[in-house]
PDB file of N, CA and C in Angstrom:
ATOM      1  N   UNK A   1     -30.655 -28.676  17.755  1.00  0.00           N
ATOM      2  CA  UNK A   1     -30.417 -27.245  17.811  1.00  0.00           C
ATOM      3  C   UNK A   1     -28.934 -26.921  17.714  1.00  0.00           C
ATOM      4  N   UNK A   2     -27.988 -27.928  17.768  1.00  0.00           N
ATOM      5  CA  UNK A   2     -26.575 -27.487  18.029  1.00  0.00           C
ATOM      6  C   UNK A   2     -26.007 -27.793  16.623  1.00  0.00           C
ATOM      7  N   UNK A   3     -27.014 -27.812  15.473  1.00  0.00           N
ATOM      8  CA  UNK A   3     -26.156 -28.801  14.106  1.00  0.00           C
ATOM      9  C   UNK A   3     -26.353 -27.019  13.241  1.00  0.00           C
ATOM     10  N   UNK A   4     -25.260 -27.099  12.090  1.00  0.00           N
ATOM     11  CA  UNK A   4     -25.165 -25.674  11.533  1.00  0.00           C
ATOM     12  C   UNK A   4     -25.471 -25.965  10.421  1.00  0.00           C
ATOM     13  N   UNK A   5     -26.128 -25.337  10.087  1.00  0.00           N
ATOM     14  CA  UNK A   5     -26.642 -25.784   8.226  1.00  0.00           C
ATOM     15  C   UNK A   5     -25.497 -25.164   7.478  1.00  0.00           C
ATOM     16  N   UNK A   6     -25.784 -25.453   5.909  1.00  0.00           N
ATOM     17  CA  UNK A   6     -24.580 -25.426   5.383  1.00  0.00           C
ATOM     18  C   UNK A   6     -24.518 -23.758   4.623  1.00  0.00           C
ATOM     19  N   UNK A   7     -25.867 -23.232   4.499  1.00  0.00           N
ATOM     20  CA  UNK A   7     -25.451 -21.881   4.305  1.00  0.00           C
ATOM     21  C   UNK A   7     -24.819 -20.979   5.424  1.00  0.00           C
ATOM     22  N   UNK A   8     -25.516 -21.242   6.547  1.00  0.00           N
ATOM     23  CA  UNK A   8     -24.633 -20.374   7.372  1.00  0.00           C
ATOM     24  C   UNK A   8     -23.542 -20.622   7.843  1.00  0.00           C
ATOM     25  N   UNK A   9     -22.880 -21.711   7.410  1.00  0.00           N
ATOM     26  CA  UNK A   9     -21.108 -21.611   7.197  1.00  0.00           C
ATOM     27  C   UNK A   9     -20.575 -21.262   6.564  1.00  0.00           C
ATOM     28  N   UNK A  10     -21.509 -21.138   5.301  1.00  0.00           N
ATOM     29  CA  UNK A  10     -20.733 -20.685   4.126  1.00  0.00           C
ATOM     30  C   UNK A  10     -20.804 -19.114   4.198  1.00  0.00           C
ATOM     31  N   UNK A  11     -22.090 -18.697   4.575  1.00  0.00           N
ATOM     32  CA  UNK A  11     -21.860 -16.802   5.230  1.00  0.00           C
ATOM     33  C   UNK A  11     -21.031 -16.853   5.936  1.00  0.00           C
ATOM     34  N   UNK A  12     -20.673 -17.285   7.281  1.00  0.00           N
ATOM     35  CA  UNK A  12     -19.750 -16.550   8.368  1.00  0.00           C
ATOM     36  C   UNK A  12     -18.407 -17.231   7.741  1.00  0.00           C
ATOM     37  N   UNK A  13     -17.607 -17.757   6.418  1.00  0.00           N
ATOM     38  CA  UNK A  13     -16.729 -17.904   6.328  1.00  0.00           C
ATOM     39  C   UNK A  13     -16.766 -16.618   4.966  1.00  0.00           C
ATOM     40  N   UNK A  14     -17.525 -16.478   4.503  1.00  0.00           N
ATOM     41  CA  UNK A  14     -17.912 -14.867   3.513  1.00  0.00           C
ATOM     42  C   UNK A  14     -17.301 -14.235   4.448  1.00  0.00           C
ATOM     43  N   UNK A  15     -18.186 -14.363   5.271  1.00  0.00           N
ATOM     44  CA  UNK A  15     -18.281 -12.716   5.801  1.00  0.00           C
ATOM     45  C   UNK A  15     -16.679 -12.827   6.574  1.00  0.00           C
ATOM     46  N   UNK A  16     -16.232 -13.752   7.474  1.00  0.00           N
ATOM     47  CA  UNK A  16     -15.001 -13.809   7.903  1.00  0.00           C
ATOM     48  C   UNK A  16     -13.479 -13.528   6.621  1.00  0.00           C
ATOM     49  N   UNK A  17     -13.845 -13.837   5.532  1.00  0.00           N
ATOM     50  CA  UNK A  17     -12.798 -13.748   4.407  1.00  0.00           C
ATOM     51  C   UNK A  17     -13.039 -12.437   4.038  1.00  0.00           C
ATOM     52  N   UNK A  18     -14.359 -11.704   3.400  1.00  0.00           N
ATOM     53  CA  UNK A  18     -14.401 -10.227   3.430  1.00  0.00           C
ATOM     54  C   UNK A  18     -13.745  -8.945   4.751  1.00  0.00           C
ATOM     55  N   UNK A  19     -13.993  -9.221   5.958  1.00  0.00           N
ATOM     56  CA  UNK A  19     -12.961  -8.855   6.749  1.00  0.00           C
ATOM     57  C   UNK A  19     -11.377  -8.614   6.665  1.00  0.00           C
ATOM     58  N   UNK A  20     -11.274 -10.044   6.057  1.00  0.00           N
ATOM     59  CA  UNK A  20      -9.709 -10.166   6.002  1.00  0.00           C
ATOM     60  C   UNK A  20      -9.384  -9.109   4.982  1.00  0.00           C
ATOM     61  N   UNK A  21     -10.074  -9.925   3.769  1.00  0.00           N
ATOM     62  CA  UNK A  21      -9.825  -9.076   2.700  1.00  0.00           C
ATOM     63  C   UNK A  21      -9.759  -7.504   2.683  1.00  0.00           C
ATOM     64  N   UNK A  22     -10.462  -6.875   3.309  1.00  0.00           N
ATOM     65  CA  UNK A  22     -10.494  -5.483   3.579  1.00  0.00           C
ATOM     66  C   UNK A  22      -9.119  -5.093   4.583  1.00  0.00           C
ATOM     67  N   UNK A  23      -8.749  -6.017   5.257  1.00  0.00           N
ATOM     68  CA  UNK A  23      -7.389  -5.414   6.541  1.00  0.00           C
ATOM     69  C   UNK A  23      -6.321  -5.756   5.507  1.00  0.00           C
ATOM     70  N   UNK A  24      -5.731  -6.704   4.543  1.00  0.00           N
ATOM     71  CA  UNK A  24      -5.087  -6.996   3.967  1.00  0.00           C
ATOM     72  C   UNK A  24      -4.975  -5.464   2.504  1.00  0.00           C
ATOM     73  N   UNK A  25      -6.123  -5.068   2.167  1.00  0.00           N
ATOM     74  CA  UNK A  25      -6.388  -4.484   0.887  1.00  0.00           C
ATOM     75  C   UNK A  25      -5.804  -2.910   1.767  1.00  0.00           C
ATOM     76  N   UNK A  26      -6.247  -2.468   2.937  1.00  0.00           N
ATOM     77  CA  UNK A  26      -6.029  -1.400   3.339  1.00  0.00           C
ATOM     78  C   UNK A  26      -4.053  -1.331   3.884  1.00  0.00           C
ATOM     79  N   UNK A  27      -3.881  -2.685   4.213  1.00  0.00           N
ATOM     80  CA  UNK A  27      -2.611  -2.841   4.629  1.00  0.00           C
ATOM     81  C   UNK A  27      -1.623  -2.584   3.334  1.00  0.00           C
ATOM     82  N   UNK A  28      -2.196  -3.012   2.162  1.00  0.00           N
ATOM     83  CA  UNK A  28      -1.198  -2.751   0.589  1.00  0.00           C
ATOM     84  C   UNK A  28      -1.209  -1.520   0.107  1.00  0.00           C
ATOM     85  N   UNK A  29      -2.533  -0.918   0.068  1.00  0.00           N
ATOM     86  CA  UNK A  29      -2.743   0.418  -0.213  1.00  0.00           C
ATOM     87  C   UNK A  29      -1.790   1.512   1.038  1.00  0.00           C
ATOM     88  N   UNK A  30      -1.511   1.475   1.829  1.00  0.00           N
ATOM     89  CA  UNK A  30      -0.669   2.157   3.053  1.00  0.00           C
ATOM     90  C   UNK A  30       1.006   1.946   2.780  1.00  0.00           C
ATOM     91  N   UNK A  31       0.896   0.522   2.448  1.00  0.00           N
ATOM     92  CA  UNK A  31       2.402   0.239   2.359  1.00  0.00           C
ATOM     93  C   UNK A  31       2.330   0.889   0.680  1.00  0.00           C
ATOM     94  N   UNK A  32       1.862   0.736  -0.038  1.00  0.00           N
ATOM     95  CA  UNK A  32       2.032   1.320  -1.728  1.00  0.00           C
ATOM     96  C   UNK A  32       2.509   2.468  -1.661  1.00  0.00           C
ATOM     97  N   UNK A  33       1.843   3.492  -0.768  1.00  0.00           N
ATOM     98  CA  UNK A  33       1.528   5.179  -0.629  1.00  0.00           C
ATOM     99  C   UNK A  33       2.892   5.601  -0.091  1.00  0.00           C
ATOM    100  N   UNK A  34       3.369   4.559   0.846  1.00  0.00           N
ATOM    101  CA  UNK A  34       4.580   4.718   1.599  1.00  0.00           C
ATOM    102  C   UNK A  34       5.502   4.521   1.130  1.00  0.00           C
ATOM    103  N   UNK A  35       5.898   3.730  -0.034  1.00  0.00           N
ATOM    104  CA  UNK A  35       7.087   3.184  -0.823  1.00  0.00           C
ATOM    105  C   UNK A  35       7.009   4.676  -2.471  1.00  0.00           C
ATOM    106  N   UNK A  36       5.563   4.891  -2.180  1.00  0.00           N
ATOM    107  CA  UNK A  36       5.552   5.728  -3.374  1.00  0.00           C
ATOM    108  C   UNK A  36       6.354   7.023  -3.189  1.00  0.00           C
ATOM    109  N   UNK A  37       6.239   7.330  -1.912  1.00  0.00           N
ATOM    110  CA  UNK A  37       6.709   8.853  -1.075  1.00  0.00           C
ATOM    111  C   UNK A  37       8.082   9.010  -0.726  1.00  0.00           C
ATOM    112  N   UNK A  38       8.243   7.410  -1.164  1.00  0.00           N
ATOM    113  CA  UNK A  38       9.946   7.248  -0.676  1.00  0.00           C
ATOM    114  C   UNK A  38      10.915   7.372  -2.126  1.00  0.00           C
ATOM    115  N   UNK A  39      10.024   6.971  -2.969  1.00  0.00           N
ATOM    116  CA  UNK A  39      10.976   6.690  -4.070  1.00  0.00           C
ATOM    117  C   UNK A  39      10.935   8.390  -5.115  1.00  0.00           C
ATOM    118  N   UNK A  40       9.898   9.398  -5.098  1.00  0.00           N
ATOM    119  CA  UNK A  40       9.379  10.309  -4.635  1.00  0.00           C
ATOM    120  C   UNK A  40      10.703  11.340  -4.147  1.00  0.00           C
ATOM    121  N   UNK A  41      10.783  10.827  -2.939  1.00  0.00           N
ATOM    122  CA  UNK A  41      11.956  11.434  -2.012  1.00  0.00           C
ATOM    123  C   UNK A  41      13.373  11.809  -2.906  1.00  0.00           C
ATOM    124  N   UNK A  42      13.611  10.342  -3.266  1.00  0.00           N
ATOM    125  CA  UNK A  42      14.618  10.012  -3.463  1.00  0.00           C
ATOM    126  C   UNK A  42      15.114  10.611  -4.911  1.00  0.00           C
ATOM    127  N   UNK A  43      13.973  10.347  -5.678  1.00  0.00           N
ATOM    128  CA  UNK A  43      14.050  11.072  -7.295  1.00  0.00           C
ATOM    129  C   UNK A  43      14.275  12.368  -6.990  1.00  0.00           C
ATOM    130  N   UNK A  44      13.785  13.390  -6.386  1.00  0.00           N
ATOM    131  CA  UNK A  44      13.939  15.080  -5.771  1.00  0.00           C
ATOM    132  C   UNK A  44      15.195  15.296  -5.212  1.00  0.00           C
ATOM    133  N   UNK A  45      15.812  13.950  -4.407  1.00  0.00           N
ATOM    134  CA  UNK A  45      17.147  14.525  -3.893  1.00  0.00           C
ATOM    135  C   UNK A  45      18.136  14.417  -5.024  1.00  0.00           C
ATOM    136  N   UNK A  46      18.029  13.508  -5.836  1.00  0.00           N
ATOM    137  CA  UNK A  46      18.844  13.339  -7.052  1.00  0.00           C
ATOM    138  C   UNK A  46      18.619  14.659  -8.084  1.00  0.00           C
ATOM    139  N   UNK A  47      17.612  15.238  -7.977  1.00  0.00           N
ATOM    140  CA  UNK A  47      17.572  16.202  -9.264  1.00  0.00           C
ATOM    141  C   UNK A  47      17.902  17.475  -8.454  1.00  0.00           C
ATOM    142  N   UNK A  48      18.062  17.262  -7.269  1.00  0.00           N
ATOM    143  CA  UNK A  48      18.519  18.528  -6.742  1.00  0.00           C
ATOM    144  C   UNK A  48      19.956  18.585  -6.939  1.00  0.00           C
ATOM    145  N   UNK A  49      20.484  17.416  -6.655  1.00  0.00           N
ATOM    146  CA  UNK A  49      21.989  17.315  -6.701  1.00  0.00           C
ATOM    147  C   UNK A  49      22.569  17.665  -8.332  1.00  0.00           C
ATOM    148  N   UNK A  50      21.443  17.051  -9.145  1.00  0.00           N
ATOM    149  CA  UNK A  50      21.835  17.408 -11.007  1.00  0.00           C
ATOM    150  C   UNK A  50      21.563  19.043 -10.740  1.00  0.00           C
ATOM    151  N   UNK A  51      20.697  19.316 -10.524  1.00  0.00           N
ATOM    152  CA  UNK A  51      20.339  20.965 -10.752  1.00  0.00           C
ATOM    153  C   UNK A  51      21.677  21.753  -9.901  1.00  0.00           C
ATOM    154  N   UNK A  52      21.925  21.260  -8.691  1.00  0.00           N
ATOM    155  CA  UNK A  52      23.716  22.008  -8.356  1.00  0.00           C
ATOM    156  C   UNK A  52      24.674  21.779  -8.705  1.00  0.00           C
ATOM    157  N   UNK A  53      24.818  20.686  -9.742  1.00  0.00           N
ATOM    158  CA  UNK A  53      26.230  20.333 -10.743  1.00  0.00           C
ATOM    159  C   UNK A  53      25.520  21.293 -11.957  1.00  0.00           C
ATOM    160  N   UNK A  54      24.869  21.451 -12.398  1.00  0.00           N
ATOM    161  CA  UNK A  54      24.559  22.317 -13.728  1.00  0.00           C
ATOM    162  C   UNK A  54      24.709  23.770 -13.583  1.00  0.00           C
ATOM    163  N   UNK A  55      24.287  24.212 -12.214  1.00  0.00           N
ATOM    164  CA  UNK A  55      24.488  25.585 -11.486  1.00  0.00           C
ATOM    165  C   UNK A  55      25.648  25.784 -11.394  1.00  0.00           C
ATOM    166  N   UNK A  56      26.783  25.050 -10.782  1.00  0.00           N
ATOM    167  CA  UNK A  56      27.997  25.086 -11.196  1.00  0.00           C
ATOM    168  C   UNK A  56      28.965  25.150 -12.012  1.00  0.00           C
ATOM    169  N   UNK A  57      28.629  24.296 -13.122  1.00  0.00           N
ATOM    170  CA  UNK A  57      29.173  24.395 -14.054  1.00  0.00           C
ATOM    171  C   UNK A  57      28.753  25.481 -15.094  1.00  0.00           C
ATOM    172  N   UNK A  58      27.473  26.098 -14.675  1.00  0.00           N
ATOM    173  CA  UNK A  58      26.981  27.579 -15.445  1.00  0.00           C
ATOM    174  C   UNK A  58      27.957  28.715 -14.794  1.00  0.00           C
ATOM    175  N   UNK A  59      28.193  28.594 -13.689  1.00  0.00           N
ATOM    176  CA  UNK A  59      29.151  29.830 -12.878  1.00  0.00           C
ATOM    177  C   UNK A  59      30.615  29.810 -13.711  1.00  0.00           C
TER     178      UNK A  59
END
């Protein structure tokens, strides 16, 4: 009764790697969204700064 057959190692290491796979897949997708919002950021502060050198130099 204490011996494990060989499919059900091979499920609970499925099913243990699908787990992972899902905390890992949600962890890239979060960090993606977050690097996207930054770079995002960063492009807007730059065209703000072009759009007040052009405003200026229109005055």
């Amino acid at each position: 009764m204490g011996a494990y057959n060989g499919g059900d190692l091979l499920f609970q290491f499925f099913s243990f790697g699908l787990i992972i796979l899902l905390i890992v897949l949600t962890v890239f997708l979060f960090r993606s969204y977050s690097q996207r919002w930054k770079k995002l950021d960063k492009i807007e502060k730059k065209l703000d700064t072009i759009m007040e050198q052009v405003k200026k130099m229109n005055d």
